[in-house]
Protein backbone atom coordinates (compact mmCIF):
# COMPACT_ATOMS: atom_id res chain seq x y z
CA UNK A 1 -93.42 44.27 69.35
CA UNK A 2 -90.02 43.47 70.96
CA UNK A 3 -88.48 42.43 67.29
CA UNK A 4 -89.92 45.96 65.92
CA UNK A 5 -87.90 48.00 68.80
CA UNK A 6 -84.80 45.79 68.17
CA UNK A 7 -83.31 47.83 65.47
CA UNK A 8 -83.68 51.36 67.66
CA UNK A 9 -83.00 49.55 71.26
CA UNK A 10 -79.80 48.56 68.88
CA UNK A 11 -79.23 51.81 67.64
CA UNK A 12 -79.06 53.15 71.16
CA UNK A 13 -76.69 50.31 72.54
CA UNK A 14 -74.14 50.94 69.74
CA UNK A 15 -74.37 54.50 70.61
CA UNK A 16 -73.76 54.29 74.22
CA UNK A 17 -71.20 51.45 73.52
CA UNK A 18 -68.69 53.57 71.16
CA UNK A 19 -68.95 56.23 73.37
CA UNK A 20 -67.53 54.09 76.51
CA UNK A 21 -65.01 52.93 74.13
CA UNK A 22 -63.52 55.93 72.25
CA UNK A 23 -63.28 59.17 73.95
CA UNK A 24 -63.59 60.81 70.46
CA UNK A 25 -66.46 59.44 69.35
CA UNK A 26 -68.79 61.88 71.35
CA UNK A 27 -66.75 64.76 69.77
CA UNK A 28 -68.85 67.70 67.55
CA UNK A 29 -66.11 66.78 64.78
CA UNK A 30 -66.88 63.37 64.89
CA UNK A 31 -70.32 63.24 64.98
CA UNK A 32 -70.76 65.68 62.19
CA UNK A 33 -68.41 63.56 60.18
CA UNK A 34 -71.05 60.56 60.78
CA UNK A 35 -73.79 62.45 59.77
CA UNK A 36 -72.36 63.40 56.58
CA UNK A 37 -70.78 60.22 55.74
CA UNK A 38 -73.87 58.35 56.74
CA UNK A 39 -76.18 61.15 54.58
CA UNK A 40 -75.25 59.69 51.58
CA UNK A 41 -76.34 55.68 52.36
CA UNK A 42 -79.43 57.54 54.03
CA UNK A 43 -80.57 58.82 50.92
CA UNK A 44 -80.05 55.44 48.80
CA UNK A 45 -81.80 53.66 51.43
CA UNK A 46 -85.07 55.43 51.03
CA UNK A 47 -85.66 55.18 47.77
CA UNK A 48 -84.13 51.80 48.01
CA UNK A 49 -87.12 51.62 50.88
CA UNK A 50 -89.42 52.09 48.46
CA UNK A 51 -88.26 49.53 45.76
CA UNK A 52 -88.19 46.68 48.37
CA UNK A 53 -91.43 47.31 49.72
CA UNK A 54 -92.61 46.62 46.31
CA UNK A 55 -91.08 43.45 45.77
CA UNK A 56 -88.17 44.46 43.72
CA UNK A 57 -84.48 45.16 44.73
CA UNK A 58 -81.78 47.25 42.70
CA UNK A 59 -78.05 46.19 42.67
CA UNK A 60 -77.26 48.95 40.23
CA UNK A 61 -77.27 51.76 42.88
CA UNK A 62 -73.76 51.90 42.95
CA UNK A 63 -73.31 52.80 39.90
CA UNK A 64 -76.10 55.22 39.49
CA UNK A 65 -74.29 57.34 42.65
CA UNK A 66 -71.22 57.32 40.20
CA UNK A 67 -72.90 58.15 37.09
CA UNK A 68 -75.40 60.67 38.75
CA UNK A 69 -72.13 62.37 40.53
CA UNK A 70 -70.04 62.37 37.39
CA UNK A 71 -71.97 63.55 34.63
CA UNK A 72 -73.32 66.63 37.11
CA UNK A 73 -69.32 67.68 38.27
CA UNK A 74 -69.08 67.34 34.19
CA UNK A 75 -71.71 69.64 33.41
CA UNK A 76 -70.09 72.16 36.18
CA UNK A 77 -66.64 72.08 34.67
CA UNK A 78 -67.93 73.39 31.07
CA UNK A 79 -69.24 76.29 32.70
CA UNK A 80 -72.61 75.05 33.97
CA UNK A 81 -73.98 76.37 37.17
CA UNK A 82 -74.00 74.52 40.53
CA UNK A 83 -77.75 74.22 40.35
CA UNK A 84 -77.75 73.17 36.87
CA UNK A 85 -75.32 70.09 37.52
CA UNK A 86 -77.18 69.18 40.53
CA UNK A 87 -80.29 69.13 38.54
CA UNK A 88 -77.93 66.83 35.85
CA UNK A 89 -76.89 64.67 38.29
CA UNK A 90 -80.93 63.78 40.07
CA UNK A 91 -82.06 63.34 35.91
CA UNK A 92 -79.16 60.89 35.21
CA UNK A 93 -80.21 58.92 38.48
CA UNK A 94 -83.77 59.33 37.25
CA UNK A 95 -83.03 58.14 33.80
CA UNK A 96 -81.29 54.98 34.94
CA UNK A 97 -83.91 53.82 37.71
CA UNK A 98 -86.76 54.70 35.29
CA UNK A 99 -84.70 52.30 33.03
CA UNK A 100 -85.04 49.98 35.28
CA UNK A 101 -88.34 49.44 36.32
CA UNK A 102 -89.27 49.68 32.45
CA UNK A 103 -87.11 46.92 31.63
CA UNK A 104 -88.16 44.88 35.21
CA UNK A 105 -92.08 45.24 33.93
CA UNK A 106 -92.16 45.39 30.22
CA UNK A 107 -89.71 42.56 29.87
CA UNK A 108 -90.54 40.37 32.76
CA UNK A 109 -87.16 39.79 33.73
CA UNK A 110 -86.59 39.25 37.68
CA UNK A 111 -84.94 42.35 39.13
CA UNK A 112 -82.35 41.02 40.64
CA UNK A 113 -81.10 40.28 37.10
CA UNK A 114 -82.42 43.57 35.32
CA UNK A 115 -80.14 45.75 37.96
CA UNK A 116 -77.26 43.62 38.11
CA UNK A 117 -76.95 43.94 34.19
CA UNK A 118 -77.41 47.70 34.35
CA UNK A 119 -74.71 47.85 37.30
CA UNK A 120 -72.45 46.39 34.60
CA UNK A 121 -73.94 48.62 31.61
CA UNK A 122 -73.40 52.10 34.04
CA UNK A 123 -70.45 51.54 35.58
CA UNK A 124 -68.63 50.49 31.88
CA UNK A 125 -70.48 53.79 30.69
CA UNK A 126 -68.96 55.99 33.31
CA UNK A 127 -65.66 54.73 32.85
CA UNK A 128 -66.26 55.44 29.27
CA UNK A 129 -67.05 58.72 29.76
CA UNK A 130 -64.51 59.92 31.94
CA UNK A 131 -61.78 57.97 30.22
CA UNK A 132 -61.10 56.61 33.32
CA UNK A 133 -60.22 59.85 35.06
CA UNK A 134 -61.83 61.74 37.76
CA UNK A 135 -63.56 65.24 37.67
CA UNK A 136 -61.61 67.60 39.31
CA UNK A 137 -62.29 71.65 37.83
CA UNK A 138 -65.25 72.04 39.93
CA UNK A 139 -66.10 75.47 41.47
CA UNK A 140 -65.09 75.58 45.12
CA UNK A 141 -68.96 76.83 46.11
CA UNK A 142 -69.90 73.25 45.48
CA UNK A 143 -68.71 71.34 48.38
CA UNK A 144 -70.83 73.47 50.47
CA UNK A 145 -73.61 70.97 49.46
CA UNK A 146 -71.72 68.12 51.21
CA UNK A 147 -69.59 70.10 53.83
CA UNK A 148 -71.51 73.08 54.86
CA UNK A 149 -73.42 73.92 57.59
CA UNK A 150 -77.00 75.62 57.93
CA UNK A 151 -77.83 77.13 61.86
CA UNK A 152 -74.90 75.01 63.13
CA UNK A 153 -76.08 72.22 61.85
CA UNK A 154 -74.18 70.11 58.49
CA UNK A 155 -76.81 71.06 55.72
CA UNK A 156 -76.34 67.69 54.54
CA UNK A 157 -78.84 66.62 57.47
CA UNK A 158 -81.64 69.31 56.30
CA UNK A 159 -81.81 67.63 52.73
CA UNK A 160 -82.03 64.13 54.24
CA UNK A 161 -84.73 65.32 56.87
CA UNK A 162 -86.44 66.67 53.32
CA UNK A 163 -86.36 63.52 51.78
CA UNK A 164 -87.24 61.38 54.56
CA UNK A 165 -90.61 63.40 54.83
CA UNK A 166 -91.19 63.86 51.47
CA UNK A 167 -90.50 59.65 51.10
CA UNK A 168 -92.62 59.00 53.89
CA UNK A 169 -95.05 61.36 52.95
CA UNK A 170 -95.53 59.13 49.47
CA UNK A 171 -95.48 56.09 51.16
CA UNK A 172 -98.24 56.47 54.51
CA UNK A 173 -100.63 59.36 52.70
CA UNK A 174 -100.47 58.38 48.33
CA UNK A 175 -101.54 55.95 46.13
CA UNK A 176 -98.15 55.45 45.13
CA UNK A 177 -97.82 54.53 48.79
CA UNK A 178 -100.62 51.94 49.24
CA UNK A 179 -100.31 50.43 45.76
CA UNK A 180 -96.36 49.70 46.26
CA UNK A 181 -97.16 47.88 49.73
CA UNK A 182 -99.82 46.25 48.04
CA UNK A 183 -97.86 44.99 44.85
CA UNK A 184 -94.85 43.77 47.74
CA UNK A 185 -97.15 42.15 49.39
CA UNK A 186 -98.94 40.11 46.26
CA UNK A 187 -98.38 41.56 42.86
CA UNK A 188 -100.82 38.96 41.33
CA UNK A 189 -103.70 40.17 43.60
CA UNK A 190 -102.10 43.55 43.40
CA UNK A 191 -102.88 43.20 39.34
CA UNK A 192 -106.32 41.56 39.11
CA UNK A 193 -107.91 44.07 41.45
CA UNK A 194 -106.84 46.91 38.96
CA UNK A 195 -103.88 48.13 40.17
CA UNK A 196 -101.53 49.89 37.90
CA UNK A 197 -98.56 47.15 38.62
CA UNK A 198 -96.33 47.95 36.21
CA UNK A 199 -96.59 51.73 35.99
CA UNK A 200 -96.44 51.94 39.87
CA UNK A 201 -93.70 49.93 40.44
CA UNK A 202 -91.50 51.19 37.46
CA UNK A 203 -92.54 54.71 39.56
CA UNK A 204 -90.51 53.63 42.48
CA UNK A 205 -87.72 52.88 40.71
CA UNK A 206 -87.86 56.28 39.10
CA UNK A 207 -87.80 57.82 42.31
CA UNK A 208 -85.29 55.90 43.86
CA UNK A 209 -82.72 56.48 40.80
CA UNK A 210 -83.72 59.83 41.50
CA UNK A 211 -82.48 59.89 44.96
CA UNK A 212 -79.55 57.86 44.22
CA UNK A 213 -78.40 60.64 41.82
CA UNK A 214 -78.92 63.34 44.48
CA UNK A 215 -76.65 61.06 46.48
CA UNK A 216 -74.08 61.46 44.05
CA UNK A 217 -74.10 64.75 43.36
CA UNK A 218 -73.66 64.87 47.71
CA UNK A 219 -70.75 62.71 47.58
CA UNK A 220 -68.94 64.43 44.55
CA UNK A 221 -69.44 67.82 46.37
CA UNK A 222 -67.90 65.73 49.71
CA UNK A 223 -64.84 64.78 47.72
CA UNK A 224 -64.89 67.78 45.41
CA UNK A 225 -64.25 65.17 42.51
CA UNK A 226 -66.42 63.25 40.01
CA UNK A 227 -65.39 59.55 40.52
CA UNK A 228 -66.37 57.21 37.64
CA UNK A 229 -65.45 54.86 40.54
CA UNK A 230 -67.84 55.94 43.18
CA UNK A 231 -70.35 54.03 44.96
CA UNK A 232 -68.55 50.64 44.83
CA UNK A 233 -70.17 48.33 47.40
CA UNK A 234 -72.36 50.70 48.16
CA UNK A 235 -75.74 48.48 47.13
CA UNK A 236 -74.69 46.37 50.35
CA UNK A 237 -74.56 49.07 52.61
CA UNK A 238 -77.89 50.37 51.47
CA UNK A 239 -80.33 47.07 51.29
CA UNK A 240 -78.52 45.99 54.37
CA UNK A 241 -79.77 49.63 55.67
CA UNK A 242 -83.25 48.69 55.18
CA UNK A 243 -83.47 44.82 55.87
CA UNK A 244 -81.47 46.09 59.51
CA UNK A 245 -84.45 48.44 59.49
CA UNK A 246 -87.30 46.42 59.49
CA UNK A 247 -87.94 46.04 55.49
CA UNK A 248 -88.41 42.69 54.05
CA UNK A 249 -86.62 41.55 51.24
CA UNK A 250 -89.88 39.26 50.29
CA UNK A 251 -91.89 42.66 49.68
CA UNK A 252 -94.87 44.21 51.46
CA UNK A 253 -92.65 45.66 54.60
CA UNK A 254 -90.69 48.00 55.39
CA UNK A 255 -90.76 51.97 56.84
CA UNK A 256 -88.83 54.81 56.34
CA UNK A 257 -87.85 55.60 60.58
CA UNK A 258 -86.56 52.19 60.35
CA UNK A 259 -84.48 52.50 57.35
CA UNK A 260 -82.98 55.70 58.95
CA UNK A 261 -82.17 53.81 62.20
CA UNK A 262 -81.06 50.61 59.74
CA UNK A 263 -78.61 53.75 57.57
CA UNK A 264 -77.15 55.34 61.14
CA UNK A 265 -76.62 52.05 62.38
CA UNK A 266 -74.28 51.05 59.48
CA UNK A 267 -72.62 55.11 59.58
CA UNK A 268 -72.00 53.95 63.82
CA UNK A 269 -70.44 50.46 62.97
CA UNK A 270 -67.71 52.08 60.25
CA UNK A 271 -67.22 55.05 62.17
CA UNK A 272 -66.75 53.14 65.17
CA UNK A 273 -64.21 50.34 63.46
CA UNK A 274 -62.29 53.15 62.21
CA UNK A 275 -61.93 54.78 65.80
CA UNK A 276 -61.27 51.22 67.38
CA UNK A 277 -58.49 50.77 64.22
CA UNK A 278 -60.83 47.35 62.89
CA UNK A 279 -59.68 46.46 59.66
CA UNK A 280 -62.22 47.64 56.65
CA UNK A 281 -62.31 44.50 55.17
CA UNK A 282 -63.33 42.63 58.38
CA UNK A 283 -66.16 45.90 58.32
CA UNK A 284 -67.13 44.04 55.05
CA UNK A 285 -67.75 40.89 56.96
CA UNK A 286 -69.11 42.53 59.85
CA UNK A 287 -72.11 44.41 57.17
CA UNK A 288 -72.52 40.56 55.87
CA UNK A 289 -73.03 38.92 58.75
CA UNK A 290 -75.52 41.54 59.67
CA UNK A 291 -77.61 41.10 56.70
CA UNK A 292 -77.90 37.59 57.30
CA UNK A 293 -78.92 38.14 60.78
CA UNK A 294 -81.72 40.85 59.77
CA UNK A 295 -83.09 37.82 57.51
CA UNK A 296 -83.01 35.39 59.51
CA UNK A 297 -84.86 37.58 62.39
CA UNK A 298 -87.40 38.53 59.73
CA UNK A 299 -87.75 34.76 58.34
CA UNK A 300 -88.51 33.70 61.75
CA UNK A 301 -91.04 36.22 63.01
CA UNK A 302 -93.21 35.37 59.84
CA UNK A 303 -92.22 32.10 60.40
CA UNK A 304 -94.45 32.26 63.74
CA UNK A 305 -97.11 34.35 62.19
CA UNK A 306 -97.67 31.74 59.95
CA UNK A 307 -97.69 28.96 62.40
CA UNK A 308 -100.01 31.06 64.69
């Protein structure tokens, strides 16, 4: 019980702890800034929620955000409209996660493998693309997607309160739901008591390419620029989001509160390095130590349950 409060009893100890030791932190500015810079990981996180509770794992995410982002601020500079690059930039992300759970299931490769060579395959892509060269003619109604605010409140929050609901929603009340816990938690069982494996779990890839490319379009409209380049060392921040949160990396576990407190935990340690002047690239260490932690916490609790 006391190892499934950790994450939030940590959560709340950060908070209090930056607040004693920056007298900006508490600020409405800088708050707001966390919730939108934390908004994007968020939304990665759940779908990558979704794919780790069903065994799998995708190191392309990355480079899905910068795809998803580009090709949408693309579509917007020829004279699309806002909603129709949006709409671009969530079917790229679909395209590309649907592309790999096909290739995970039909071909047998491990995933780790699958979304590592796609990482490579999207990324060269986008840089094809583009040339190289951002996105910048993009109308100026656009960044309210990733800087505006809805009843005082940055309207980046209300689409990540959507799709935690909607995400949980899938996962506690569908079959989609039950069958990817079920495939985490023993795909061979999962398959011999008639369980769609391969159809369900390419599914949660869809979605969480899907949600990946919504991300992107959120962080183009945040930078008001189409990076080819966006989204590096991003796939850290977000599996480290849900291992911090509870989810196992063996399959079978994880939850979408905790991969919210895993995603705000992550937005409170960069925020908080940057207000305490911490050097970025000892952040880098900081996110890899945690991730080893999270395992090892999670190794040893089943660990016990095993023994016991």
């Amino acid at each position: 019980m006391i190892q499934r409060l950790l994450p939030a009893l940590s959560l709340i100890v950060l908070f209090v702890a930056l607040s004693i030791a920056s007298p900006h932190f508490l600020t409405k500015t800088n708050l707001s800034s966390v919730v939108r810079q934390t908004a994007v990981i968020n939304i990665m996180a759940l779908g990558m929620t979704m794919v780790i509770i069903a065994g799998g794992i995708d190191l392309s995410v990355g480079a899905i955000l910068a795809m998803g982002g580009l090709l949408g601020t693309m579509a917007m500079e020829r004279g699309y409209p806002i909603g129709a690059g949006v709409a671009i930039g969530i079917l790229a992300g679909l395209f590309w996660g649907f592309a790999n759970g096909f290739l995970t299931t039909r071909l047998g490769i491990a995933p780790f493998i699958v979304t590592l060579g796609t990482l490579g395959i999207v990324r060269g892509l986008a840089l094809i693309i583009s040339n190289g060269l951002p996105v910048h003619k993009i109308p100026q109604q656009f960044s309210y997607l990733g800087e505006g605010n809805l009843l005082g409140v940055p309207f980046v929050l209300w689409i990540l309160v959507a799709c935690a609901a909607i995400t949980h929603f899938l996962l506690e009340y569908t079959r989609l739901g039950r069958y990817a816990f079920a495939i985490g938690s023993n795909p061979e069982a999962a398959f011999y008591s008639g369980i769609p494996v391969a159809f369900h779990t390419t599914a949660v890839y869809a979605i969480c390419g899907m949600l990946t490319g919504l991300a992107g379009m959120i962080e183009a409209s945040r930078l008001m620029t189409g990076q080819p380049t966006a989204g590096q060392g991003y796939e850290l921040q977000v599996i480290a989001a849900v291992v911090i949160g509870g989810g196992s990396l063996r399959g079978g576990e994880g939850s979408v509160i905790g991969t919210l407190i895993g995603a705000f935990i992550m937005g409170l340690l960069s925020n908080g390095s940057d207000l305490l002047g911490i050097s970025p690239y000892l952040q880098q260490a900081i996110i890899g130590a945690v991730i080893i932690l999270a395992v090892t916490v999670d190794e040893l609790r089943k660990r016990k349950l095993s023994a016991s």
